[in-house]
N, C-alpha and C. Protein backbone atom coordinates (compact mmCIF):
# COMPACT_ATOMS: atom_id res chain seq x y z
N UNK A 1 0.83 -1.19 0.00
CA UNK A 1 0.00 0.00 0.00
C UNK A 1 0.87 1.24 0.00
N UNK A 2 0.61 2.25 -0.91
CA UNK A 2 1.45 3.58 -0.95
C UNK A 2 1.39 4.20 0.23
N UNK A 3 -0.25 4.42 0.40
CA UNK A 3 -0.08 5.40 1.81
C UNK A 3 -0.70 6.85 1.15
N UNK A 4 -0.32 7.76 1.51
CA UNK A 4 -0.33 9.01 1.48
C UNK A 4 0.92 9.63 1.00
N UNK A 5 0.58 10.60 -0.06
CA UNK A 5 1.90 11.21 -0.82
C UNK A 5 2.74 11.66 0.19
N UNK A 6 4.25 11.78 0.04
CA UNK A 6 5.21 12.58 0.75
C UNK A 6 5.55 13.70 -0.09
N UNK A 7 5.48 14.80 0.70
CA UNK A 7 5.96 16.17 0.50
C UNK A 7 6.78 16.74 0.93
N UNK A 8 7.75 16.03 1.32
CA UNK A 8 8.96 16.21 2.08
C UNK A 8 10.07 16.14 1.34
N UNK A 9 9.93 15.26 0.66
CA UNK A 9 11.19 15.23 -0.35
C UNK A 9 10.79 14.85 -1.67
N UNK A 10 11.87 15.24 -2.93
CA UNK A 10 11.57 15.27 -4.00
C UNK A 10 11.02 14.05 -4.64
N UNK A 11 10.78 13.72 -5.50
CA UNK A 11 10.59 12.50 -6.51
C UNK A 11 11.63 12.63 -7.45
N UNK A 12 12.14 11.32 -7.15
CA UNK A 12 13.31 10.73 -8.10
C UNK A 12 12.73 9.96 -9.25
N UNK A 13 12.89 10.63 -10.58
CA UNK A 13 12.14 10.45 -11.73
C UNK A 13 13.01 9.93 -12.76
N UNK A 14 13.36 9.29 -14.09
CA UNK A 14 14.33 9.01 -14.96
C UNK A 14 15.18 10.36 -15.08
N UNK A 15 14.44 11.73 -15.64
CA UNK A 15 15.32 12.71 -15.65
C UNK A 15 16.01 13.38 -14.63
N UNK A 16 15.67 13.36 -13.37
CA UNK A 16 16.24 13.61 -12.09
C UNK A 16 17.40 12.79 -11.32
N UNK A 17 17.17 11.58 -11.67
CA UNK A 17 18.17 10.45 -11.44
C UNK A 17 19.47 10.89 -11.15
N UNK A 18 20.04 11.35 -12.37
CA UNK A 18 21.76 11.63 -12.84
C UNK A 18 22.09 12.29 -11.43
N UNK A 19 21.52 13.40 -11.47
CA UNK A 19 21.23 14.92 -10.39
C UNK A 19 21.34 14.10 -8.85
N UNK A 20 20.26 13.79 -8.64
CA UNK A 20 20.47 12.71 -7.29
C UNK A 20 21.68 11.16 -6.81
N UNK A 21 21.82 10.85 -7.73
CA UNK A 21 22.99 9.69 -8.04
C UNK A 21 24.09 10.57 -7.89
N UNK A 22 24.67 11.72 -8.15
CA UNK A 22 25.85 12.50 -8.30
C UNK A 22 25.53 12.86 -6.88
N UNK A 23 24.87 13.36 -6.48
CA UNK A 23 24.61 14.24 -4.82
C UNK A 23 25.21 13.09 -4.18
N UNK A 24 24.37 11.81 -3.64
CA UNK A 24 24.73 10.48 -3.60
C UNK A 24 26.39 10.20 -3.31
N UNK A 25 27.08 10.47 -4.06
CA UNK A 25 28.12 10.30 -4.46
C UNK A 25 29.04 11.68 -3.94
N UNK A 26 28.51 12.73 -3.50
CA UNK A 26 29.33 13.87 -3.28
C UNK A 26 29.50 15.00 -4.43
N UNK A 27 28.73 14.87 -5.38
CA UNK A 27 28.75 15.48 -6.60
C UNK A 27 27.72 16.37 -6.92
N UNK A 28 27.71 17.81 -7.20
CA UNK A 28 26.57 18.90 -7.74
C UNK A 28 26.97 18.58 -9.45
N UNK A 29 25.96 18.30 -9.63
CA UNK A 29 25.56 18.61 -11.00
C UNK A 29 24.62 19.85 -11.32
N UNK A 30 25.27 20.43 -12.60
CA UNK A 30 24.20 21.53 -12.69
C UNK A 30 24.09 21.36 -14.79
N UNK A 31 22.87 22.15 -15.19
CA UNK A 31 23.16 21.82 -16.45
C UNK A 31 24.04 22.83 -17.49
N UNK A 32 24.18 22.32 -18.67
CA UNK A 32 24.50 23.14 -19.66
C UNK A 32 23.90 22.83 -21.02
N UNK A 33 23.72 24.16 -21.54
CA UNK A 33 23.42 24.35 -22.87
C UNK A 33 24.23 24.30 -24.16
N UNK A 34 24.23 23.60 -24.78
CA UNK A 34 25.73 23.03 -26.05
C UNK A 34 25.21 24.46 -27.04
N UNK A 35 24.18 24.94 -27.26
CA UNK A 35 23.67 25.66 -28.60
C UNK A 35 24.64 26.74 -28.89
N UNK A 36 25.58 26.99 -29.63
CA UNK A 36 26.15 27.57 -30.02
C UNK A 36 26.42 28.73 -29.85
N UNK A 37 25.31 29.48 -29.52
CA UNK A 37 25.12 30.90 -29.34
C UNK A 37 25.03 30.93 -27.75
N UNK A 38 24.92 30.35 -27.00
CA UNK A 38 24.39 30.66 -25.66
C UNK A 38 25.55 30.23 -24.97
N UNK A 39 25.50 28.52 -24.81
CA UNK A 39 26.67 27.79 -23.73
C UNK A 39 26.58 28.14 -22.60
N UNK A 40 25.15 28.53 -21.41
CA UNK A 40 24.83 29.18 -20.10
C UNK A 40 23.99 28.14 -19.72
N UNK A 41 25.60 27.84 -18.56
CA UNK A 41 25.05 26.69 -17.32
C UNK A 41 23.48 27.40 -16.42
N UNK A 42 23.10 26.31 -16.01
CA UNK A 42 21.87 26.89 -15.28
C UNK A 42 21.64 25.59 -14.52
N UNK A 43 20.39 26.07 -13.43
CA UNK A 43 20.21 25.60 -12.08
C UNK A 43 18.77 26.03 -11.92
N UNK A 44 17.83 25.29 -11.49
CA UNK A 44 17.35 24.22 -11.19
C UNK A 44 17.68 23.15 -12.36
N UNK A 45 17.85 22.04 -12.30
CA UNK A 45 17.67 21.06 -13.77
C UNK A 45 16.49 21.25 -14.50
N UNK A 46 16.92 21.24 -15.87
CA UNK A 46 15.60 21.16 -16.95
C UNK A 46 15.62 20.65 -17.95
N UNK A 47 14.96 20.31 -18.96
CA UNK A 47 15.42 19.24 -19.56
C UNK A 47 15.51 20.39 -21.56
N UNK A 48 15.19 22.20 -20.69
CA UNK A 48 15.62 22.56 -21.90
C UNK A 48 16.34 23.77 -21.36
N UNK A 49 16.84 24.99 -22.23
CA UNK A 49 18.02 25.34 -21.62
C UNK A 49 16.52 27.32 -21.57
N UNK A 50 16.59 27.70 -19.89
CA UNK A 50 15.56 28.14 -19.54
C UNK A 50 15.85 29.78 -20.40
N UNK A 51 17.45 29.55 -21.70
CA UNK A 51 17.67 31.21 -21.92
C UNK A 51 17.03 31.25 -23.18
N UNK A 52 17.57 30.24 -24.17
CA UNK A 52 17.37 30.29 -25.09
C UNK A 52 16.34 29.01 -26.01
N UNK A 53 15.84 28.25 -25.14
CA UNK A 53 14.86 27.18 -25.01
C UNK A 53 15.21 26.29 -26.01
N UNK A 54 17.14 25.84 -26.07
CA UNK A 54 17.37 25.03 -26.84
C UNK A 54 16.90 23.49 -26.05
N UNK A 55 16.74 22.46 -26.61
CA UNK A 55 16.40 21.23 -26.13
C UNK A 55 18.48 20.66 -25.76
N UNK A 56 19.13 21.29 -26.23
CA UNK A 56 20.21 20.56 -26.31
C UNK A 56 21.51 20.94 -25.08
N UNK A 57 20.75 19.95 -24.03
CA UNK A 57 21.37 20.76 -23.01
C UNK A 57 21.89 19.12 -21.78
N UNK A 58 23.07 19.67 -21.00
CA UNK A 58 23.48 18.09 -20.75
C UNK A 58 24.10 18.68 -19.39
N UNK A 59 24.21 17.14 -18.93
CA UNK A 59 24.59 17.22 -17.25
C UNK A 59 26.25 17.46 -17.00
N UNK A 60 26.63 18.52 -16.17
CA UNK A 60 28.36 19.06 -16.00
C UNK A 60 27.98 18.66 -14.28
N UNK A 61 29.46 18.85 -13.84
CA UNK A 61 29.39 18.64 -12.59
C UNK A 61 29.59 20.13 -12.35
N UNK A 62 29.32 20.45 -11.71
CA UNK A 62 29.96 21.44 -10.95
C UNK A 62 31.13 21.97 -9.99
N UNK A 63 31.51 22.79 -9.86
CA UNK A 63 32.93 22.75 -8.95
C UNK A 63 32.99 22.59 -7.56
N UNK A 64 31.62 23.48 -7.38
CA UNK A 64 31.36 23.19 -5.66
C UNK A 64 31.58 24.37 -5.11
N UNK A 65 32.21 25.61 -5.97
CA UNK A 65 32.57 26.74 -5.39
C UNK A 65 31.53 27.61 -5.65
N UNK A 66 31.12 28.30 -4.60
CA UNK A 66 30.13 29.35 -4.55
C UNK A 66 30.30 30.66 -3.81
N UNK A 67 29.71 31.87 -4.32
CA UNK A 67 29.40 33.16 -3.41
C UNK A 67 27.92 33.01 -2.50
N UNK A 68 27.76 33.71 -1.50
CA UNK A 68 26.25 33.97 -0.98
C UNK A 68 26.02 35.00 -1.36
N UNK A 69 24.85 35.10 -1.85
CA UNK A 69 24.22 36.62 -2.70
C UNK A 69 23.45 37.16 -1.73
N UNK A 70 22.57 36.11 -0.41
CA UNK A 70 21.75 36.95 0.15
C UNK A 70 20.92 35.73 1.33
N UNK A 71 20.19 35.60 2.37
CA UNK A 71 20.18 34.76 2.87
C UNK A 71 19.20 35.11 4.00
N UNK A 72 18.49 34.28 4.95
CA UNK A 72 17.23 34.34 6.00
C UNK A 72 17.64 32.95 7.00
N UNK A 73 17.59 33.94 7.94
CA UNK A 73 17.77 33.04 9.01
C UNK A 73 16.08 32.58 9.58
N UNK A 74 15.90 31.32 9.21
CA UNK A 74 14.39 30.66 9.30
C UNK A 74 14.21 30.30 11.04
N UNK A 75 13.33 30.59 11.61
CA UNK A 75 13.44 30.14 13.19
C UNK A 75 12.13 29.20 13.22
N UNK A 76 11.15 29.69 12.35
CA UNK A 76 9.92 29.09 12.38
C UNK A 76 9.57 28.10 11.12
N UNK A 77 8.94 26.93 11.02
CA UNK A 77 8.81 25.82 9.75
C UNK A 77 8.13 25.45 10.39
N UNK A 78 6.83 24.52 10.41
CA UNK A 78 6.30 23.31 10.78
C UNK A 78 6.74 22.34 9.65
N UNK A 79 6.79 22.67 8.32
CA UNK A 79 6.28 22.15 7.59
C UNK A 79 7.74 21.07 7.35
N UNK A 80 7.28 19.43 7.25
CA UNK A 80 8.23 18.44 7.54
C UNK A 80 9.49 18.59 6.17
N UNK A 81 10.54 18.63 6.27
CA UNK A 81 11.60 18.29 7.28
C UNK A 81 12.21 19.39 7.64
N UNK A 82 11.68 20.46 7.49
CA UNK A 82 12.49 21.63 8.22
C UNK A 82 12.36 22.00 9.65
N UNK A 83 11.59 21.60 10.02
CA UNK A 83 11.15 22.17 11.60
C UNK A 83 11.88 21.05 12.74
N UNK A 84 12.78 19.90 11.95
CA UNK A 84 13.80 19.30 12.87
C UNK A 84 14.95 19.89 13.19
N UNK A 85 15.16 20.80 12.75
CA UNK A 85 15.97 21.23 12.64
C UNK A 85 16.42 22.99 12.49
N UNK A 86 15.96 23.36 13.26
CA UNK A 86 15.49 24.85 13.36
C UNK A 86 16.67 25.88 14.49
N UNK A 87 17.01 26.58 14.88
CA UNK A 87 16.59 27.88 13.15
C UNK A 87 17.94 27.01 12.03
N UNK A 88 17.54 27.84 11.21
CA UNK A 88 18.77 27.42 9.62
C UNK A 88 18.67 28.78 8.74
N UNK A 89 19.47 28.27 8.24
CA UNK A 89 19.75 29.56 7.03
C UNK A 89 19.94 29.12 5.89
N UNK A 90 18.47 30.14 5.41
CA UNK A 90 18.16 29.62 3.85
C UNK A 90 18.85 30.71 2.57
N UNK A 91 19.18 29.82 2.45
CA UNK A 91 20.52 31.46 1.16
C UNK A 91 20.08 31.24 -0.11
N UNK A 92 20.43 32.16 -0.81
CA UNK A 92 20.89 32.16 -2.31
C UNK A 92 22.34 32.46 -2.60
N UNK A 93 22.85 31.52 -3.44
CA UNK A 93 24.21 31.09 -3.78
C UNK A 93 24.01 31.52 -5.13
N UNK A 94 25.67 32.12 -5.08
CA UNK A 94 26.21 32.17 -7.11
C UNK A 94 26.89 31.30 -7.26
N UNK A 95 26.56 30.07 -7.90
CA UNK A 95 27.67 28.96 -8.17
C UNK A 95 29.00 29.78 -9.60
N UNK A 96 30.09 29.47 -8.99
CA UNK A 96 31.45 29.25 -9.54
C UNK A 96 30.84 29.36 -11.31
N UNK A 97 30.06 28.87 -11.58
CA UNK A 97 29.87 28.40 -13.21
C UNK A 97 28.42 29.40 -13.30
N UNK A 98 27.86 29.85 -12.77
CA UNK A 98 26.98 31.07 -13.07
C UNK A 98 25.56 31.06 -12.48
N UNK A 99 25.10 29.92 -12.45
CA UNK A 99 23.87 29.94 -12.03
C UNK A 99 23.80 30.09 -10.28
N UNK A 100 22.39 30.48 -10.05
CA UNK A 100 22.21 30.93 -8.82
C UNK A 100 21.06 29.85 -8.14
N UNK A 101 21.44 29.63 -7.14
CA UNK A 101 20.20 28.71 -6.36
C UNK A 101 20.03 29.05 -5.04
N UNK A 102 18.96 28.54 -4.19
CA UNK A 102 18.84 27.75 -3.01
C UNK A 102 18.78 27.23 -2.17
N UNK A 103 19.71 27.39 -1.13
CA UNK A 103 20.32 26.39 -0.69
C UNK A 103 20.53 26.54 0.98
N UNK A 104 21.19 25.76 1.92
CA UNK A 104 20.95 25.87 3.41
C UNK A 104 22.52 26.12 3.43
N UNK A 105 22.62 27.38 4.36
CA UNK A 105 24.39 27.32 4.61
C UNK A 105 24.20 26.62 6.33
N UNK A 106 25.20 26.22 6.11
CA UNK A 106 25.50 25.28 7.61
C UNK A 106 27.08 25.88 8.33
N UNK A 107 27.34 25.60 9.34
CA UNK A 107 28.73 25.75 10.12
C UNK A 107 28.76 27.18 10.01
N UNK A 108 28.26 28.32 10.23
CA UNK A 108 28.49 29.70 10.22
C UNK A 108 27.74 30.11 11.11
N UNK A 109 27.57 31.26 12.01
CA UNK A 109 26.74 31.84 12.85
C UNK A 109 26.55 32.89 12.10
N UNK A 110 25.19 33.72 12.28
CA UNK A 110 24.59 34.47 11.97
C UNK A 110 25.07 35.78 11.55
N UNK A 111 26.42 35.89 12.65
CA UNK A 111 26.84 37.45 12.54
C UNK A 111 27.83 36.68 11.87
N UNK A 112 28.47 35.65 11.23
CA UNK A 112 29.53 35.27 10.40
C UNK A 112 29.68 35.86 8.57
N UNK A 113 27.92 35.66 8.62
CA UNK A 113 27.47 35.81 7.12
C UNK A 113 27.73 37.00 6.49
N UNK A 114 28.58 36.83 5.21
CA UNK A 114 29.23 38.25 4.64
C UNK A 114 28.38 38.35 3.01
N UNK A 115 27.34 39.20 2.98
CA UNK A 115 27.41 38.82 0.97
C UNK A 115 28.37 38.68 0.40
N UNK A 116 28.75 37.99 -0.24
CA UNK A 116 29.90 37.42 -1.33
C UNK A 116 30.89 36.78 -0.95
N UNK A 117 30.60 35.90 0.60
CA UNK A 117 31.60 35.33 1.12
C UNK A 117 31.77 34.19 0.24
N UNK A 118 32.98 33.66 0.41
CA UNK A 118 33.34 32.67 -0.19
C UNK A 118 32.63 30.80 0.61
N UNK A 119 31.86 29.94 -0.24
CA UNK A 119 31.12 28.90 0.22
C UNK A 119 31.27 27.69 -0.42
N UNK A 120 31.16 26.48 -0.19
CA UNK A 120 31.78 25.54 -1.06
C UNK A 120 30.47 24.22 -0.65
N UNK A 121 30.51 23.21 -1.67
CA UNK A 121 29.36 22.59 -1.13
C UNK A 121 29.85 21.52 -0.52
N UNK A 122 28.43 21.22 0.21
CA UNK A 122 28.40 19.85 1.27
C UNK A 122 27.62 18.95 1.07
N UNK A 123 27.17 17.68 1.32
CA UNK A 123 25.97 17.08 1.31
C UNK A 123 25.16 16.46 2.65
N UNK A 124 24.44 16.70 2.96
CA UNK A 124 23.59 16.19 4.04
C UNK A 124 22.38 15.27 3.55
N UNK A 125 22.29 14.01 4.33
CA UNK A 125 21.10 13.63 4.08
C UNK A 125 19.91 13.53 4.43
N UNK A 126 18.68 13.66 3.41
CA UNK A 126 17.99 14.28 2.93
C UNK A 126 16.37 13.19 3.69
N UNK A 127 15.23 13.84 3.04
CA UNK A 127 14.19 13.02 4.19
C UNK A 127 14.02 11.83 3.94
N UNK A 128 14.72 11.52 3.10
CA UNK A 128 14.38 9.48 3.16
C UNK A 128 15.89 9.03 2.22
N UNK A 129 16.16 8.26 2.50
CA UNK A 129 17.46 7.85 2.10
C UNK A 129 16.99 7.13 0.48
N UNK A 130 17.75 6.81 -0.17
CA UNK A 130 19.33 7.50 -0.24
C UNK A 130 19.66 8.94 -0.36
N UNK A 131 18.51 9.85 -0.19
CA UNK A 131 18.65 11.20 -0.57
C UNK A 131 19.76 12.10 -0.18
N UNK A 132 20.56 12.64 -0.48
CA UNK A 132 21.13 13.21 -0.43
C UNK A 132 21.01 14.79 -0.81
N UNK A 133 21.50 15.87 0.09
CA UNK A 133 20.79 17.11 -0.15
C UNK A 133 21.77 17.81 -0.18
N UNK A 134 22.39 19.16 -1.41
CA UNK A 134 23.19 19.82 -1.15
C UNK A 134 22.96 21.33 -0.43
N UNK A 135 24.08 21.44 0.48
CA UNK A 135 24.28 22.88 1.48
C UNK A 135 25.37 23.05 1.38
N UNK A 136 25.68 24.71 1.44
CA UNK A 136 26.78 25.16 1.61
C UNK A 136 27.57 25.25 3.57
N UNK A 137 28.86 25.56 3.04
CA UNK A 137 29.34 25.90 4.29
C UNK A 137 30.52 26.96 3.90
N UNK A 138 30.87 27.74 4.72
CA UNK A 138 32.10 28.64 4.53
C UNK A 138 33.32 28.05 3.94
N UNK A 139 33.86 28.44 2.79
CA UNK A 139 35.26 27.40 2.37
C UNK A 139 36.32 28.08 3.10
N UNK A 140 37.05 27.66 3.10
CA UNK A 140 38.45 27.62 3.44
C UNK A 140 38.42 26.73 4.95
């Protein structure tokens, strides 16, 4: 018996796979666009390229190196799996290769956080295994 949908964590689908299998493994994948004219990595995954809506677009790893552009320190969530884990800090990152996401910085205190500090990724796991979830933390 299924049960009742989970909304907690993503659905791992054929095209999502690669993306989750690489996390898995310690690996950000992000995509890229081959079309000639463009060649602009991007973030969330899609299966077309969100500038120039070529279809011809493929999985890179990423470096792992990131800036913080901007960020909220969350104290309040019910909503499952964030409220285990409370307060956190929910950022937006410039990945190394251009695109911007997302993401939870970890190991920093509040008054640590600099815009454009330097951040590198981590993986934590995620609400049901094998999931794996990427967060930043301060590099160096």
């Amino acid at each position: 018996m299924g049960g009742s949908p989970r909304f907690d964590a993503p659905e791992i689908d054929d095209f999502t796979r690669p993306y989750w299998e690489a996390a898995a493994e310690g690996r950000l994948l992000i995509r890229r666009c081959r079309a000639e004219a463009c060649g602009r990595a991007h973030f969330y995954p899609r299966e077309f390229c969100p500038r120039c809506w070529s279809e011809d677009v493929v999985w890179e790893e990423a470096s792992g190196r990131a800036t913080l552009y901007t960020w909220s320190i969350v104290h309040v969530n019910d909503l499952p799996p964030f409220g285990g884990h409370l307060p956190y800090t929910a950022a937006v990152i410039d990945l190394e290769e251009g695109p911007r996401m997302s993401a939870e910085v970890i190991g920093c205190s509040e008054g640590g956080l600099r815009v454009g500090m330097p951040l590198g990724v981590a993986f934590r796991a995620g609400a049901r295994a094998p999931l794996m979830v990427p967060v930043f933390r301060p590099a160096g």
